[in-house]
N, C-alpha and C. Protein backbone atom coordinates (compact mmCIF):
# COMPACT_ATOMS: atom_id res chain seq x y z
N UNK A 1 -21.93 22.03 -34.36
CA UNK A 1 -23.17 22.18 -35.10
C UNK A 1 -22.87 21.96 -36.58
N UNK A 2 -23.95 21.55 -37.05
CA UNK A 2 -23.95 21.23 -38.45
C UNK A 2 -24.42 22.23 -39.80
N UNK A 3 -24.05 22.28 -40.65
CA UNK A 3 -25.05 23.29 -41.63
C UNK A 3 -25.13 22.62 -43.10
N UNK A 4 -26.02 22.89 -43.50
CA UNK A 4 -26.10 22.84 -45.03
C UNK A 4 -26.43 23.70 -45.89
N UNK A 5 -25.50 24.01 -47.28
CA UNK A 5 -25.94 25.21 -47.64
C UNK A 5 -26.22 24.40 -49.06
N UNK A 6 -27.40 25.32 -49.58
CA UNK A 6 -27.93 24.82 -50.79
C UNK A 6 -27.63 26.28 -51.76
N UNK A 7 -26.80 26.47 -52.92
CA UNK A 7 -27.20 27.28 -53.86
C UNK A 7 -27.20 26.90 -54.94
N UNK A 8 -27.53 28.53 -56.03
CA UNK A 8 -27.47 28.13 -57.77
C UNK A 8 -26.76 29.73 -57.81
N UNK A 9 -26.07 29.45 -58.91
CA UNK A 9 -25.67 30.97 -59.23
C UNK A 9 -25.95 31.66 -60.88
N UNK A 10 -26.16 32.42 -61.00
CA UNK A 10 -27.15 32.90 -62.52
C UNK A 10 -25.44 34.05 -63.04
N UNK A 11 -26.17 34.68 -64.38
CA UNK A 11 -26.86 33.98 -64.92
C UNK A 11 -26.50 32.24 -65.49
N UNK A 12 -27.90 31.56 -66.05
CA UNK A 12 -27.42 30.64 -66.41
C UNK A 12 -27.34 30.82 -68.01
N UNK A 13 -26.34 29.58 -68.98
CA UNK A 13 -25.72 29.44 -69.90
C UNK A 13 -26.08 28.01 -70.42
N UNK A 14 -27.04 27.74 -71.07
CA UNK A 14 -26.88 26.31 -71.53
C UNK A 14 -26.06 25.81 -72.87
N UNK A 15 -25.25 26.72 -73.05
CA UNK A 15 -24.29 26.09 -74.25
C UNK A 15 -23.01 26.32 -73.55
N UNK A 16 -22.59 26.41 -72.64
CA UNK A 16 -21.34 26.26 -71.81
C UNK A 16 -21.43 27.01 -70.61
N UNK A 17 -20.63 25.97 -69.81
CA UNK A 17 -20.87 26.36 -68.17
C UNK A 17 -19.78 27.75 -67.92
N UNK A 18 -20.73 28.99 -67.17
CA UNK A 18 -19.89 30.27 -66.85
C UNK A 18 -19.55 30.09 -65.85
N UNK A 19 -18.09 30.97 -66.37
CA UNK A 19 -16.95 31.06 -65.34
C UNK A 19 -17.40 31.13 -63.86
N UNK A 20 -18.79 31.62 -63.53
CA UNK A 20 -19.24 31.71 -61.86
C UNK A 20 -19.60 30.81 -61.38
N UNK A 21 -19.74 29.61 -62.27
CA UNK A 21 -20.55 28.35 -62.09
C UNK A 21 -19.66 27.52 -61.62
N UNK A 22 -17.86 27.63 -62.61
CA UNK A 22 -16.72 27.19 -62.57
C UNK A 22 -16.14 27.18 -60.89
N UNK A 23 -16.24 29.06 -60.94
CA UNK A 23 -15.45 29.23 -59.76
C UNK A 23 -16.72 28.39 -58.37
N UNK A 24 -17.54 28.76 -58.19
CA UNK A 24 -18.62 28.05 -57.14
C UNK A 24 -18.27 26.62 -56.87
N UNK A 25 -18.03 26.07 -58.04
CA UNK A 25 -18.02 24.29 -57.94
C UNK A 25 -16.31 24.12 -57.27
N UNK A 26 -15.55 24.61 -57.90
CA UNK A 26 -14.03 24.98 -57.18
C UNK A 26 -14.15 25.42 -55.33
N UNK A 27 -14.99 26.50 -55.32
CA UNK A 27 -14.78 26.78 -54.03
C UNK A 27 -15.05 25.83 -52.98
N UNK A 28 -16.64 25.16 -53.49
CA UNK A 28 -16.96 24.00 -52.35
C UNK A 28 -16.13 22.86 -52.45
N UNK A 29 -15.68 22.18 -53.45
CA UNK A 29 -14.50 21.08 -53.69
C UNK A 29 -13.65 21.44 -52.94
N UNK A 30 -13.09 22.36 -52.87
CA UNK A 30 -11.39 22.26 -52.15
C UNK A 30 -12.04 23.05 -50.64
N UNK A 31 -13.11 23.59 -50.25
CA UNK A 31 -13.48 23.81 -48.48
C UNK A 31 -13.34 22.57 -47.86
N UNK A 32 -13.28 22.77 -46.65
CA UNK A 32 -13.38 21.71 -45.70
C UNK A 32 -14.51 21.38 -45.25
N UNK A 33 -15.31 21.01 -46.42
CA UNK A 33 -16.90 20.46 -46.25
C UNK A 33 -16.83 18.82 -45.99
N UNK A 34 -17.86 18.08 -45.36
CA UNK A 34 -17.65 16.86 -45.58
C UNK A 34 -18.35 16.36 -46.78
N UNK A 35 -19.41 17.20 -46.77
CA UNK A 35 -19.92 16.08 -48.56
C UNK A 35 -20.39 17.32 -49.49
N UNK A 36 -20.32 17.43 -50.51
CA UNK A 36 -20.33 18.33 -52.00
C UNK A 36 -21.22 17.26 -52.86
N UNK A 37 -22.50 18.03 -53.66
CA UNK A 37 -23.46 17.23 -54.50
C UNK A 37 -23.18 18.38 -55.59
N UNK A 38 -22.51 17.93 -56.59
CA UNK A 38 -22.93 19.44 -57.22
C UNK A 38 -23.80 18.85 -58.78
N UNK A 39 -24.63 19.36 -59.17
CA UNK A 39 -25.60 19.47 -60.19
C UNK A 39 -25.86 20.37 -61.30
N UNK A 40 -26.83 20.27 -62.10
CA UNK A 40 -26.68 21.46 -63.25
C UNK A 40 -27.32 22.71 -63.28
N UNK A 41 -28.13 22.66 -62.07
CA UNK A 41 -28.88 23.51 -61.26
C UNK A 41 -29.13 23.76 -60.10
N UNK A 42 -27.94 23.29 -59.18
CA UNK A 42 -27.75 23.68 -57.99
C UNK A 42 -26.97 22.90 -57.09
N UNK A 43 -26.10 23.48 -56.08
CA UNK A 43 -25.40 22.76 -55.58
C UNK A 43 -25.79 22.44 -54.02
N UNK A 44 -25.11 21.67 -53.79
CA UNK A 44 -24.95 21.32 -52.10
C UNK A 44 -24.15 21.22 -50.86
N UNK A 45 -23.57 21.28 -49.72
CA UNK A 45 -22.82 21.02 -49.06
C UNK A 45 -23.17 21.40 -47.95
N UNK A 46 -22.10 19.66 -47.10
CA UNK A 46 -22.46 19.95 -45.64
C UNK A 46 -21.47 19.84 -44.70
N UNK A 47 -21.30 20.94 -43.56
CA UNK A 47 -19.85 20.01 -42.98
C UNK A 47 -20.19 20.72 -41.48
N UNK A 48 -19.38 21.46 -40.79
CA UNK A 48 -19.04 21.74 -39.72
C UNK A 48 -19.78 23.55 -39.83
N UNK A 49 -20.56 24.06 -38.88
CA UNK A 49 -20.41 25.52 -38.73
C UNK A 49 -19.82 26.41 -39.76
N UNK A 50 -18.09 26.64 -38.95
CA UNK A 50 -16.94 27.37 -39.19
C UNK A 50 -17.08 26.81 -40.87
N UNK A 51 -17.08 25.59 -41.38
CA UNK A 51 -16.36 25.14 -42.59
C UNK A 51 -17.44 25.67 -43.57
N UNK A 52 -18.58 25.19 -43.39
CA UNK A 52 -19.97 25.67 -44.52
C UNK A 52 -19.90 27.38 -44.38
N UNK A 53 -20.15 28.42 -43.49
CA UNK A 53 -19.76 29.72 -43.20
C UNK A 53 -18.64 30.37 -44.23
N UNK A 54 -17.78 29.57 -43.87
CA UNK A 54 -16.42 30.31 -44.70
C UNK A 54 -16.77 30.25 -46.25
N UNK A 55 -17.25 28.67 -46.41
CA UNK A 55 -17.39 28.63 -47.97
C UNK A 55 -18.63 29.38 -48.38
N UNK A 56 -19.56 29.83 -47.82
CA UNK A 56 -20.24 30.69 -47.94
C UNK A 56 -19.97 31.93 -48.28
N UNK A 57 -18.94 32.79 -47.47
CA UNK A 57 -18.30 33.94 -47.71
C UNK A 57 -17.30 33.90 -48.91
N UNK A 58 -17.09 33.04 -49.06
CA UNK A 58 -15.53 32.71 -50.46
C UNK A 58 -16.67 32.49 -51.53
N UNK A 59 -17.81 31.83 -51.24
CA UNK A 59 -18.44 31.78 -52.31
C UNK A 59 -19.27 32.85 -52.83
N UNK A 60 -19.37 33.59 -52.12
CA UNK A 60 -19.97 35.14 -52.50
C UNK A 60 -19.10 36.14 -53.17
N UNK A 61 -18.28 36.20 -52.46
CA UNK A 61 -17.28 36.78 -53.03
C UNK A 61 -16.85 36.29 -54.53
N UNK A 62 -16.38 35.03 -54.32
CA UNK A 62 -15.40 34.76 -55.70
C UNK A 62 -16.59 34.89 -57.30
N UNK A 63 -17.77 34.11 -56.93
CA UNK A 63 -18.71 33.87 -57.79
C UNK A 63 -19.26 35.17 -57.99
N UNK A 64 -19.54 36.65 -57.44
CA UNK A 64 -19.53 38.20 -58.12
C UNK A 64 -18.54 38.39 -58.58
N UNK A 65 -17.16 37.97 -57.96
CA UNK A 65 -16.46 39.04 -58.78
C UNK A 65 -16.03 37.66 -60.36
N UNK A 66 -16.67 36.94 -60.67
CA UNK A 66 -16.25 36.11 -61.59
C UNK A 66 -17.56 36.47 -62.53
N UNK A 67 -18.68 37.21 -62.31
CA UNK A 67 -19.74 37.37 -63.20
C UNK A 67 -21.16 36.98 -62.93
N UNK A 68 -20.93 36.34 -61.48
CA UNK A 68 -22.23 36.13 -61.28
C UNK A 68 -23.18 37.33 -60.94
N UNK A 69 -24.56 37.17 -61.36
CA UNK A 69 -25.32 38.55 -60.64
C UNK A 69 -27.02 38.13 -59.93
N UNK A 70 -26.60 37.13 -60.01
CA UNK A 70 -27.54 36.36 -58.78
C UNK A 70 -26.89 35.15 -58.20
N UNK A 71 -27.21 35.17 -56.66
CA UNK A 71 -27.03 34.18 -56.46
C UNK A 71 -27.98 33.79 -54.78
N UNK A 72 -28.62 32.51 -55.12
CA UNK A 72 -29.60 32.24 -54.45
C UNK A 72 -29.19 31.37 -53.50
N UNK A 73 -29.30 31.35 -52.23
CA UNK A 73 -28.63 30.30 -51.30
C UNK A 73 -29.52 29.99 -49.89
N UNK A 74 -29.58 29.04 -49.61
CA UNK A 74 -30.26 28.82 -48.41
C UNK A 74 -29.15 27.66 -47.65
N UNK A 75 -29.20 28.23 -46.14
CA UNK A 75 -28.21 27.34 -45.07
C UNK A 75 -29.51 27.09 -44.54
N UNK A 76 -28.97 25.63 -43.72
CA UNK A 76 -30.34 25.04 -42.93
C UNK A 76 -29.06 23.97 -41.61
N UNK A 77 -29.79 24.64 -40.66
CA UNK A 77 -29.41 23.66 -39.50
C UNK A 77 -29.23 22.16 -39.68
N UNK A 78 -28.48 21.30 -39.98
CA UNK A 78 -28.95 19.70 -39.56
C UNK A 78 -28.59 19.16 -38.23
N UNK A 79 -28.75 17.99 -37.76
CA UNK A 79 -28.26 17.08 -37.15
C UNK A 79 -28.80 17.25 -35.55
N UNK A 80 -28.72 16.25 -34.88
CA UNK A 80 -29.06 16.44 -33.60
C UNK A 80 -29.27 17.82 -32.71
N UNK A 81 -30.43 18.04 -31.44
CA UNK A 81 -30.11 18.98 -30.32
C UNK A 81 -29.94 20.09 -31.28
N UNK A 82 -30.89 20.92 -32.00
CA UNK A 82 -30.83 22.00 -32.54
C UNK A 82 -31.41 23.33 -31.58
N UNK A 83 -30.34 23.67 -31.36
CA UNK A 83 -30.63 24.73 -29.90
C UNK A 83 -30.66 26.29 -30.60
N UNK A 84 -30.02 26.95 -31.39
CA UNK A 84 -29.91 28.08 -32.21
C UNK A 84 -28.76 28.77 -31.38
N UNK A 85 -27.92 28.11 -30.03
CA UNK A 85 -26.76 28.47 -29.57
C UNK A 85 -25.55 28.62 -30.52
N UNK A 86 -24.49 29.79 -30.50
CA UNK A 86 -23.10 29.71 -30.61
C UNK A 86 -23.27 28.47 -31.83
N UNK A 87 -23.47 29.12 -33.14
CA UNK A 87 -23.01 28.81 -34.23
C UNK A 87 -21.95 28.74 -35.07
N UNK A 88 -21.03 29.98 -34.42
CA UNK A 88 -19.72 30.16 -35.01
C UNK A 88 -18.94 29.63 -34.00
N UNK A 89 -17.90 28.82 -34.02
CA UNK A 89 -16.80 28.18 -33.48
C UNK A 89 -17.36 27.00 -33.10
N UNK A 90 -18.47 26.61 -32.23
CA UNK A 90 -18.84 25.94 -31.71
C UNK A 90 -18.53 24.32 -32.47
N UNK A 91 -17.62 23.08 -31.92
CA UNK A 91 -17.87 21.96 -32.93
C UNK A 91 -18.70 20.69 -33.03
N UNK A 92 -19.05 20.20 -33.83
CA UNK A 92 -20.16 19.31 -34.22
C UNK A 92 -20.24 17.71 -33.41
């Protein structure tokens, strides 16, 4: 199965990008996502279950304890035969 997770992480800074913004864009780059969009107001990524999940959890984590104090995220099913079966392990 497939996922896509869309976030932004606050606060925001328009005279230089914060360190939560830093660590977020780091975490999805080096996951084992297949594609990363990242923007000045929100990012993207899509890959496998297990792979979007994890960077989800690393990204919660790392981006509070780096200063973030919002952070807004939505995962969305893609790709063929969307059954709502065995999301975790299951592969694409």
């Amino acid at each position: 199965m497939r996922l896509r997770v869309e976030f932004t992480t606050e606060p925001f800074d328009l005279d230089e990008v914060p360190a939560h913004a830093l660590v977020a864009r780091q975490v999805v780059e080096t996951g084992d996502l297949d594609t990363v969009d990242v923007g000045p107001f929100g990012t993207s990524a899509e890959g496998g279950a297990d792979a979007v999940l994890t960077a989800v959890d690393t990204l919660l984590r790392q981006t509070l304890q780096a200063g973030a104090t919002r952070i807004s995220l939505q995962v969305n099913v893609i790709g063929e035969n969307v059954t709502g079966e065995n999301v975790i392990g299951e592969e694409a």
